[in-house]
Protein backbone atom coordinates (compact mmCIF):
# COMPACT_ATOMS: atom_id res chain seq x y z
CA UNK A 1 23.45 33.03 -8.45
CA UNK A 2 26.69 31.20 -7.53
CA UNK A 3 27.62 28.11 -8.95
CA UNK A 4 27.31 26.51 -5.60
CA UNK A 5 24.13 28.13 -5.50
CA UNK A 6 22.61 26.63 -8.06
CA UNK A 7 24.53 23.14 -6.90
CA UNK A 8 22.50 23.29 -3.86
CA UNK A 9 18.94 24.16 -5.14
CA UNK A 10 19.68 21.20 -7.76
CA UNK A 11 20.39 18.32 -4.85
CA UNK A 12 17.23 20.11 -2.90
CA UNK A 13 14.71 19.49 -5.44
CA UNK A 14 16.69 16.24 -6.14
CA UNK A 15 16.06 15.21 -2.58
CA UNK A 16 12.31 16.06 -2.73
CA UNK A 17 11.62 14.29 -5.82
CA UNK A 18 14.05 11.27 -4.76
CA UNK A 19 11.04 8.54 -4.91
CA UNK A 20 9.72 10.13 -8.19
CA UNK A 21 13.42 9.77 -9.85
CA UNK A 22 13.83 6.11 -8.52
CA UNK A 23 10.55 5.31 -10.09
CA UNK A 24 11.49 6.95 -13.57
CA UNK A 25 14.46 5.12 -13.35
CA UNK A 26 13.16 1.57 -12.82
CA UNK A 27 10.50 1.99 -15.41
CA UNK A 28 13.55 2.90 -17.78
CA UNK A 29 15.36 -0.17 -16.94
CA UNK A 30 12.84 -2.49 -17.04
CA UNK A 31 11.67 -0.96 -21.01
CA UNK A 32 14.72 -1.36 -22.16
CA UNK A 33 15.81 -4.38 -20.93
CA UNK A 34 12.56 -6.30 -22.02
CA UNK A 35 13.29 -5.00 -25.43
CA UNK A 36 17.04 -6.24 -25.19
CA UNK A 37 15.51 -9.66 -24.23
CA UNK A 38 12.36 -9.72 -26.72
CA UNK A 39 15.18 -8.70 -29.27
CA UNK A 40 17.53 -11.87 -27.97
CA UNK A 41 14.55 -14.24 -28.42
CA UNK A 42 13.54 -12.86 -31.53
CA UNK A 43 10.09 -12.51 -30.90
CA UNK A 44 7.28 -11.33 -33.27
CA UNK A 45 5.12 -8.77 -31.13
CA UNK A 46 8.51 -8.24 -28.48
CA UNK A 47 6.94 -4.76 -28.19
CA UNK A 48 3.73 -6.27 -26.03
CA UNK A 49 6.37 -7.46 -23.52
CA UNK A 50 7.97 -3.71 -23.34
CA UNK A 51 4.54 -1.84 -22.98
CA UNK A 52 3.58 -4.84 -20.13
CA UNK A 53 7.40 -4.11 -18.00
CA UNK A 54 6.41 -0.68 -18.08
CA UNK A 55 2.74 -1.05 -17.34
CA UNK A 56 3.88 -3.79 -14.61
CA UNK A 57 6.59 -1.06 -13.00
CA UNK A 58 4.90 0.59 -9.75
CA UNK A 59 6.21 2.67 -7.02
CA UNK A 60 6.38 -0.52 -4.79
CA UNK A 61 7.01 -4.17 -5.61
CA UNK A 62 4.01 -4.50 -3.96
CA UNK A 63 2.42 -2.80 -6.50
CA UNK A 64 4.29 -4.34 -9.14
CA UNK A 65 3.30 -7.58 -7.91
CA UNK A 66 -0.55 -7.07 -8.04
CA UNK A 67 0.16 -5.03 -11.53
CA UNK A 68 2.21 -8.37 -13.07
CA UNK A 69 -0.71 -10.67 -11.77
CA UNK A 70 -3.63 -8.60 -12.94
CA UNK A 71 -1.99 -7.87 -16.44
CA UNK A 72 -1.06 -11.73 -16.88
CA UNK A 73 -4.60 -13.06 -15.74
CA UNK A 74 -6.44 -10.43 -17.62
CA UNK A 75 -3.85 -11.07 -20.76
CA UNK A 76 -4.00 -14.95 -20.32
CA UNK A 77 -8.53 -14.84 -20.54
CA UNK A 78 -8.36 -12.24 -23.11
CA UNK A 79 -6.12 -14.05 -25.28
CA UNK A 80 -7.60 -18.17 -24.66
CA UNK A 81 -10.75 -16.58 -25.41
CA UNK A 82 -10.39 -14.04 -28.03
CA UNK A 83 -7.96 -16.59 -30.04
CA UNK A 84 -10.80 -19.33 -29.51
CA UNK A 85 -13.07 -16.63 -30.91
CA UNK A 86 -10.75 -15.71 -34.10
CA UNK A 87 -10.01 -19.35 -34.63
CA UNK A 88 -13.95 -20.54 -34.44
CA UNK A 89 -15.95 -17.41 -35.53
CA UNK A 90 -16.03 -16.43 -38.94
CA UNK A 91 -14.90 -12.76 -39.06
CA UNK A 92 -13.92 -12.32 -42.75
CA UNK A 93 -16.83 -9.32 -43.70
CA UNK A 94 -17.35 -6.47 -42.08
CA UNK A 95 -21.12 -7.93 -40.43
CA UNK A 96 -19.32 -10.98 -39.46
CA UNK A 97 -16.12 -9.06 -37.76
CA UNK A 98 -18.66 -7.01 -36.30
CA UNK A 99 -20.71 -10.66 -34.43
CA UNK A 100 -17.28 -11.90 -33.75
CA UNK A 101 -16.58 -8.92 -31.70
CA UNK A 102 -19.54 -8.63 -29.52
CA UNK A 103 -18.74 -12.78 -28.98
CA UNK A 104 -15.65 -11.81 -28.09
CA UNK A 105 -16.42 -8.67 -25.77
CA UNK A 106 -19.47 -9.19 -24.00
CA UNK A 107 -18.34 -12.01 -21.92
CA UNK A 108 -15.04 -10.45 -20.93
CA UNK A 109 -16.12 -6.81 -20.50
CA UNK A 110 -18.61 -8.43 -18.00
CA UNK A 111 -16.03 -10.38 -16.28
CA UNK A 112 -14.03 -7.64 -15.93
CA UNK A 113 -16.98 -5.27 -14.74
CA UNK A 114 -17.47 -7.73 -11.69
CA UNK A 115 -13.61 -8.59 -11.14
CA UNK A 116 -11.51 -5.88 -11.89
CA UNK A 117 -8.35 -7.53 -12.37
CA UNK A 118 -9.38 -8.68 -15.51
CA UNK A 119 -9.59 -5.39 -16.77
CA UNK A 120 -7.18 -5.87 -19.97
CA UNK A 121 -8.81 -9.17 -20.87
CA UNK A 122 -11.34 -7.55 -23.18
CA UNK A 123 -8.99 -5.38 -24.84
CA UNK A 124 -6.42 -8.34 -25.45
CA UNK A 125 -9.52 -10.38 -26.74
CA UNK A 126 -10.26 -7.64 -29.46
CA UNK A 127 -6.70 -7.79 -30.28
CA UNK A 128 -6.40 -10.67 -31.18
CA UNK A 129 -9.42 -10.30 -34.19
CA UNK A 130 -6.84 -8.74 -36.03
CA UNK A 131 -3.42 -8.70 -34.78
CA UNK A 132 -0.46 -7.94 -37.19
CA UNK A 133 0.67 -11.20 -37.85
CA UNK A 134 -2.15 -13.03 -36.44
CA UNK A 135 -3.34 -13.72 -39.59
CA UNK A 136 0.02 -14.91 -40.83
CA UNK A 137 0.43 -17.32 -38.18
CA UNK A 138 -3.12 -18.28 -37.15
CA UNK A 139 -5.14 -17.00 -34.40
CA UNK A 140 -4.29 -19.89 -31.64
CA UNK A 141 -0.20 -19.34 -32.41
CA UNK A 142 -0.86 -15.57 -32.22
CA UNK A 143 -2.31 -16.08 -28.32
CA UNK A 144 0.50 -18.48 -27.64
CA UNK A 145 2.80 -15.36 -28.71
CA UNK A 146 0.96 -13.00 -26.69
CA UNK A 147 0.91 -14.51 -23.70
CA UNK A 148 4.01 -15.68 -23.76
CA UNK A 149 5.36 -11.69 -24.60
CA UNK A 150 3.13 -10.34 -21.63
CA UNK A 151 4.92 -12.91 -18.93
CA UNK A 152 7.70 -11.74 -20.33
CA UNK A 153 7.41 -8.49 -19.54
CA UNK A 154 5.59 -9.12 -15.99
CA UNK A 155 8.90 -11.33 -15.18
CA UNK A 156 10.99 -8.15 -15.99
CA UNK A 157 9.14 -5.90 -14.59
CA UNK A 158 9.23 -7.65 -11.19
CA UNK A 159 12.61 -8.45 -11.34
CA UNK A 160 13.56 -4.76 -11.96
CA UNK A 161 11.23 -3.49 -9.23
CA UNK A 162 12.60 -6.10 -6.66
CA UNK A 163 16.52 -5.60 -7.81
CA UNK A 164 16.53 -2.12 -9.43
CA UNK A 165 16.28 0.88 -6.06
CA UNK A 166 13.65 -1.27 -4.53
CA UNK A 167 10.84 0.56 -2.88
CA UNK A 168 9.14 -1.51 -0.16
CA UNK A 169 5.52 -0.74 0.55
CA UNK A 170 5.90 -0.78 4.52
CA UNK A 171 8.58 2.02 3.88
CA UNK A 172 5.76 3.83 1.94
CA UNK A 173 3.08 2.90 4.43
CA UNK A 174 5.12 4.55 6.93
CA UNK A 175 6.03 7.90 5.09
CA UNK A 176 2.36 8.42 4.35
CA UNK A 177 1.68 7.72 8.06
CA UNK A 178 4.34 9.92 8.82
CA UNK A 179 2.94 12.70 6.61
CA UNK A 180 -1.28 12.24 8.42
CA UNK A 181 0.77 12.31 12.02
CA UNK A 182 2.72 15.78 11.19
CA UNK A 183 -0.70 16.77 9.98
CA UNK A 184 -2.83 16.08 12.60
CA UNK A 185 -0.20 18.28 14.19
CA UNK A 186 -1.10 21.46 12.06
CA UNK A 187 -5.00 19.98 12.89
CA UNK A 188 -4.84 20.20 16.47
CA UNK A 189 -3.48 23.62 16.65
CA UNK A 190 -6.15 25.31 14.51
CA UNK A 191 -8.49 23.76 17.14
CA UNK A 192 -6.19 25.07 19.99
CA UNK A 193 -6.76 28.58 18.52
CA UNK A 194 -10.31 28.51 18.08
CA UNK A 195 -10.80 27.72 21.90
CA UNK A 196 -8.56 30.25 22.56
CA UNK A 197 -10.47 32.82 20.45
CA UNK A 198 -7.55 33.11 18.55
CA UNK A 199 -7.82 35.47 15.12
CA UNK A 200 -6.61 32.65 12.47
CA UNK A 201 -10.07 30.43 12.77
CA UNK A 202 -10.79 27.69 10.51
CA UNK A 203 -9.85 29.01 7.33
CA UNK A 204 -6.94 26.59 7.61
CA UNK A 205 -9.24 23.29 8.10
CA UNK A 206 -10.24 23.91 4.15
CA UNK A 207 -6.67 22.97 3.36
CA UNK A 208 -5.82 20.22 6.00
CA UNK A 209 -8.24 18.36 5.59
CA UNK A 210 -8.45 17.51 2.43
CA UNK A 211 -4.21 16.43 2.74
CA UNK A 212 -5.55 14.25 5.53
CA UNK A 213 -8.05 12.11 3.66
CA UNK A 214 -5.18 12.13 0.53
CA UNK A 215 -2.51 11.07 3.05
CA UNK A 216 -4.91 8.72 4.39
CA UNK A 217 -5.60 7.36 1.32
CA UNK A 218 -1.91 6.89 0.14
CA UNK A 219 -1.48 5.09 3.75
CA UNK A 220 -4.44 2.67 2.76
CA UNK A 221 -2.89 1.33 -0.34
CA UNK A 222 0.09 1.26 0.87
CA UNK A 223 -0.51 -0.88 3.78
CA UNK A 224 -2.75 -3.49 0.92
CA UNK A 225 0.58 -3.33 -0.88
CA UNK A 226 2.63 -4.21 2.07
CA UNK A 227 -0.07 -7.15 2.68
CA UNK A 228 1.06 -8.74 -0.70
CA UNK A 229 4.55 -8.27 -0.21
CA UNK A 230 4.12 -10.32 3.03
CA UNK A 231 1.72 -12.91 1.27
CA UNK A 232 4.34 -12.93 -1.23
CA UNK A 233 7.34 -13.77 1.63
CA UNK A 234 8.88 -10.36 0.44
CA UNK A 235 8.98 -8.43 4.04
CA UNK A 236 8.33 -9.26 7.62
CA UNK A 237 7.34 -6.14 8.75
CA UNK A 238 4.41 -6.02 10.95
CA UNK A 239 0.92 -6.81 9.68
CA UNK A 240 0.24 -3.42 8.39
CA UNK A 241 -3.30 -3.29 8.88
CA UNK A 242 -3.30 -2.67 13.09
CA UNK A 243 -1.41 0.91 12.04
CA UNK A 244 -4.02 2.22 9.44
CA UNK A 245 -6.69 1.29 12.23
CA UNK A 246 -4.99 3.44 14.80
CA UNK A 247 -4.36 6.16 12.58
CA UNK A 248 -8.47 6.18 11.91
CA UNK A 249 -8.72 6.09 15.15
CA UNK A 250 -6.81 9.02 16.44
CA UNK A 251 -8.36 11.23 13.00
CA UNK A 252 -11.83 10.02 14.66
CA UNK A 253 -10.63 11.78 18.14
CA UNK A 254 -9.77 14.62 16.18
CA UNK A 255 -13.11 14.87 14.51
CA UNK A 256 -14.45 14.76 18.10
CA UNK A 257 -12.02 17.76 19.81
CA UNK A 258 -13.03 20.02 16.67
CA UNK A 259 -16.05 19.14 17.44
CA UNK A 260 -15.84 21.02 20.76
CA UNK A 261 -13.38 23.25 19.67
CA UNK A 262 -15.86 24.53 16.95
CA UNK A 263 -16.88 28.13 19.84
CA UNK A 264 -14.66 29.65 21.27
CA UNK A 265 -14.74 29.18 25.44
CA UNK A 266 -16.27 32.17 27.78
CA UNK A 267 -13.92 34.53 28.51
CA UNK A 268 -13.45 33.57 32.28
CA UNK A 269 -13.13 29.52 31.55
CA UNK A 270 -10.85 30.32 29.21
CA UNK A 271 -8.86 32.67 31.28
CA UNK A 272 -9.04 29.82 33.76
CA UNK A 273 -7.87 27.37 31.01
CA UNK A 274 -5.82 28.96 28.80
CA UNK A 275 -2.61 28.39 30.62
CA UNK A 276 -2.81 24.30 30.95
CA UNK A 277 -4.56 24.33 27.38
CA UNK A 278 -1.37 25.95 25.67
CA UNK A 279 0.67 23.92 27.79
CA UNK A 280 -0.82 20.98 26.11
CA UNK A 281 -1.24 22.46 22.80
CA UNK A 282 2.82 22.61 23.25
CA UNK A 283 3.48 19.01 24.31
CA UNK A 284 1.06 17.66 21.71
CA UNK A 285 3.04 19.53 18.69
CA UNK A 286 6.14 18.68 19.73
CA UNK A 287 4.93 14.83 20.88
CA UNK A 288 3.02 14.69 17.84
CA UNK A 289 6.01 16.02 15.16
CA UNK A 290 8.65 13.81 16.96
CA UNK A 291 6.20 10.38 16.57
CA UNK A 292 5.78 11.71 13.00
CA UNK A 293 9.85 11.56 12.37
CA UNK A 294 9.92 8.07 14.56
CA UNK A 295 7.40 6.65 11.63
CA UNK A 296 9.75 8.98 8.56
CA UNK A 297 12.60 7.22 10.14
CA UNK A 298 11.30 3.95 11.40
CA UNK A 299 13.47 4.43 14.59
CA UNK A 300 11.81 4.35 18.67
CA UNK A 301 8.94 6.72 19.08
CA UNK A 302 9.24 9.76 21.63
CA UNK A 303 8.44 9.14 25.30
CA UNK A 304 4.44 10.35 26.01
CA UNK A 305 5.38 11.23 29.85
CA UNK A 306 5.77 15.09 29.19
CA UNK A 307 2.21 15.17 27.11
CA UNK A 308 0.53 12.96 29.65
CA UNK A 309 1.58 15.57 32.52
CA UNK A 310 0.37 18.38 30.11
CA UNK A 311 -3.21 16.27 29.71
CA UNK A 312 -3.67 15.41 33.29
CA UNK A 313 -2.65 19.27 34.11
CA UNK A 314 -5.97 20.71 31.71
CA UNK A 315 -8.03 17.97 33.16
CA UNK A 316 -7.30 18.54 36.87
CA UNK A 317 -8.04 22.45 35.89
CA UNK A 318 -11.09 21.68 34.37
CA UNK A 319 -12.33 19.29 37.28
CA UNK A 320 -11.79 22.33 39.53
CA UNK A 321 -14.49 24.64 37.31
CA UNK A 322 -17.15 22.74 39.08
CA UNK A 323 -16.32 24.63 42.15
CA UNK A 324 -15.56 28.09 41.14
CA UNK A 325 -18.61 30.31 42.13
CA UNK A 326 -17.45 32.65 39.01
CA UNK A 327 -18.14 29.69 36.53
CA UNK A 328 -20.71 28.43 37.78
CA UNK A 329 -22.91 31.61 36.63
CA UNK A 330 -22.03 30.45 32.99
CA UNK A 331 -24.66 28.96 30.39
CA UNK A 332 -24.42 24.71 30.64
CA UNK A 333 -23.48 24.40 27.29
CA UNK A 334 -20.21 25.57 28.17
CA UNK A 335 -19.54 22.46 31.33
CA UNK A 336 -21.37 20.63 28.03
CA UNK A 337 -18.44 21.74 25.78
CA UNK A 338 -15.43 21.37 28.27
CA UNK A 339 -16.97 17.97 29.46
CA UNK A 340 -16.82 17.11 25.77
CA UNK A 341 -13.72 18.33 25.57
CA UNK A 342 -12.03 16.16 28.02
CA UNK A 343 -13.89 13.05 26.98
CA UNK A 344 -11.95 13.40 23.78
CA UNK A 345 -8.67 14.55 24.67
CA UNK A 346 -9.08 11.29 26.93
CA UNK A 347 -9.84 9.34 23.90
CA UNK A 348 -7.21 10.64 22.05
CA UNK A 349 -4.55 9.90 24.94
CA UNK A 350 -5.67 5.71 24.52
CA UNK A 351 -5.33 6.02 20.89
CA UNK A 352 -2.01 7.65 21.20
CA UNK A 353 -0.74 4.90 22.92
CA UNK A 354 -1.79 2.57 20.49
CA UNK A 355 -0.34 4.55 17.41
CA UNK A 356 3.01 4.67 20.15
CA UNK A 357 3.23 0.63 20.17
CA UNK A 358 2.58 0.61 16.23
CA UNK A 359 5.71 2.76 15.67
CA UNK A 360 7.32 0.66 18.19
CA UNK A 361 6.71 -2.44 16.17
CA UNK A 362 7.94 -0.91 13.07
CA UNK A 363 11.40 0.34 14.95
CA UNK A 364 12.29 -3.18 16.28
CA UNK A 365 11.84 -4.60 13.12
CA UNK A 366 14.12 -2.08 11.14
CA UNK A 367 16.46 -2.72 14.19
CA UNK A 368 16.17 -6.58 13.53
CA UNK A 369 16.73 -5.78 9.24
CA UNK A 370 19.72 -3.92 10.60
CA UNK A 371 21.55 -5.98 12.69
CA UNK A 372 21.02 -9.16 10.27
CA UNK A 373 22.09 -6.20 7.17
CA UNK A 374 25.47 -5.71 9.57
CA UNK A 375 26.16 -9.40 10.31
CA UNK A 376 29.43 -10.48 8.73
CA UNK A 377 29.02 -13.16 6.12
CA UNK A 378 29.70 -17.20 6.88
């Protein structure tokens, strides 16, 4: 392969994998400088405050946020209480380290059992039993240490994720609700073909939907992410919770057209059909995969006339079955199904809209971050 070949394949998988480098990076940076700084203050355990910057480091400063508070409360109970523990339980055989650590455990693990957060607070409590130089400079003086070591490293690890390629949760929020849109996509056209008697079937659902739920998922913390950053004055992008409604909501219409998709229709409905159904199997892809790149790219969403036409086109058609003496010989269950089905394309039309003024929100706003970004300095 040419040199320019390979040049090009490098900056493709480089472009794929840009959020995974920026990440690597910033939990580089904020290692090493919490070492340069533990080194500067000459601390005795500096290392605790280089494990918590790295622990801290998350692929938003949302993340990093909730990561930095969790690791400091959790650090700050372990350490009170486990130094409390060192300095007032005897622990110098082997039965009586053995009491001191169920004293010192039991309460904390069940803290932590009923409020998460606290998670580290039992292992920082068994810590300090026997730290290093705990016993050189008594157990209270070791906690002081300790905490003081982990908000060390929760300070630089924040700083680093806000300062260092920042990664903003909303932008996140809105790539993974980028990614279920564009999916839905794929979704909506294995349904298409099953009506249509088409020979690909549902193999295809065994794939997709299992990247829905994950996309929904990564959407879902996301969006609690963006919450704290807008708790934390960090953002003012819209309240992200309104989009990961909608985009339940429109995966819920889905769930209802596959649903009535799951037979194929009669062969003289669907040679009836077929034409306005492919029309709006058309418009939805391409309405569906252009609102996906409006979310990617935060800009306006696509207009909905041109998939509203398509909609009203299949509905009118389907309104006229009632009077065809041909259909009307069918079995009920197939008016059942195409009644269905236009009760949830319907559906999905309303919930369309709202997903449309979501991704409007989100495009004003980046407008707004622009223009003040452009503003010349006073």
């Amino acid at each position: 392969m040419a040199p320019s070949g390979w040049i090009a394949r490098i900056r493709s998988v480089l472009g794929a994998h840009s959020a995974e480098l920026k990440l690597a990076l910033r939990v580089t940076i904020a290692g090493t400088l919490a070492y340069i700084v533990t080194k500067i203050l000459n601390l005795p355990q500096g290392y605790w405050a280089v494990i918590t910057a790295v622990v801290v480091m998350q692929a938003s400063v949302g993340a990093s946020l909730k990561a930095a508070i969790e690791r400091f409360s959790g650090t700050l109970a372990g350490a009170v209480f486990g130094g409390l523990v060192a300095a007032f339980v005897p622990h110098n055989s082997p039965l009586s380290l053995g009491i001191a650590i169920v004293v010192a455990l039991f309460p904390l693990a069940l803290l932590a059992a009923v409020k998460p957060a606290f998670r580290v607070a039992p292992i920082t409590s068994l810590i300090m039993l026997l730290p290093p130089s705990g016993q050189a400079i008594g157990p209270l003086a070791s906690a002081f240490d300790r905490v003081l070591e982990i908000t060390l490293g929760n300070i630089v690890g924040v700083v680093v994720s806000l300062f260092i390629l920042p990664a903003r949760a909303h932008v996140l929020l809105t790539d993974a609700a980028a990614r279920v849109v564009s999916l839905n996509a794929e979704l909506f056209s294995v349904f298409i073909a099953e009506l249509t008697a088409s020979p690909q079937g549902r193999s295809a659902l065994q794939n997709l939907h299992p990247q829905i739920r994950s996309a929904l998922k990564k959407a879902e913390a996301a969006a609690e992410e963006a919450t704290r950053e807008r708790k934390s004055h960090l953002t003012e992008a819209p309240d992200p919770e309104p989009l990961i409604r909608t985009l339940y909501r429109v995966r819920h219409d889905l769930v209802m057209i596959g649903r009535a998709s799951s037979s194929p229709l009669p062969a003289p409905a669907r040679d009836k059909l077929a034409p306005s159904l492919m029309a709006l199997h058309e418009e939805i892809q391409r309405f569906l995969l252009n609102l996906a790149e409006a979310l990617h790219q935060r800009k306006a969403p696509p207009e909905p006339a041109a998939f509203e036409e398509a909609l009203n086109t299949f509905s009118t058609e389907a309104e006229a079955l009632r009077a065809d003496t041909l259909i009307r010989e069918l079995p009920g269950k197939t008016f059942g199904q195409i009644f269905a089905l236009g009760f949830a394309f319907e559906q999905f039309r309303q919930d369309l809209g709202d997903l449309l003024e979501r991704t409007e929100e989100l495009s004003l706003r980046q407008t707004e971050a622009d223009r003040e970004t452009d503003l010349p300095a006073t």
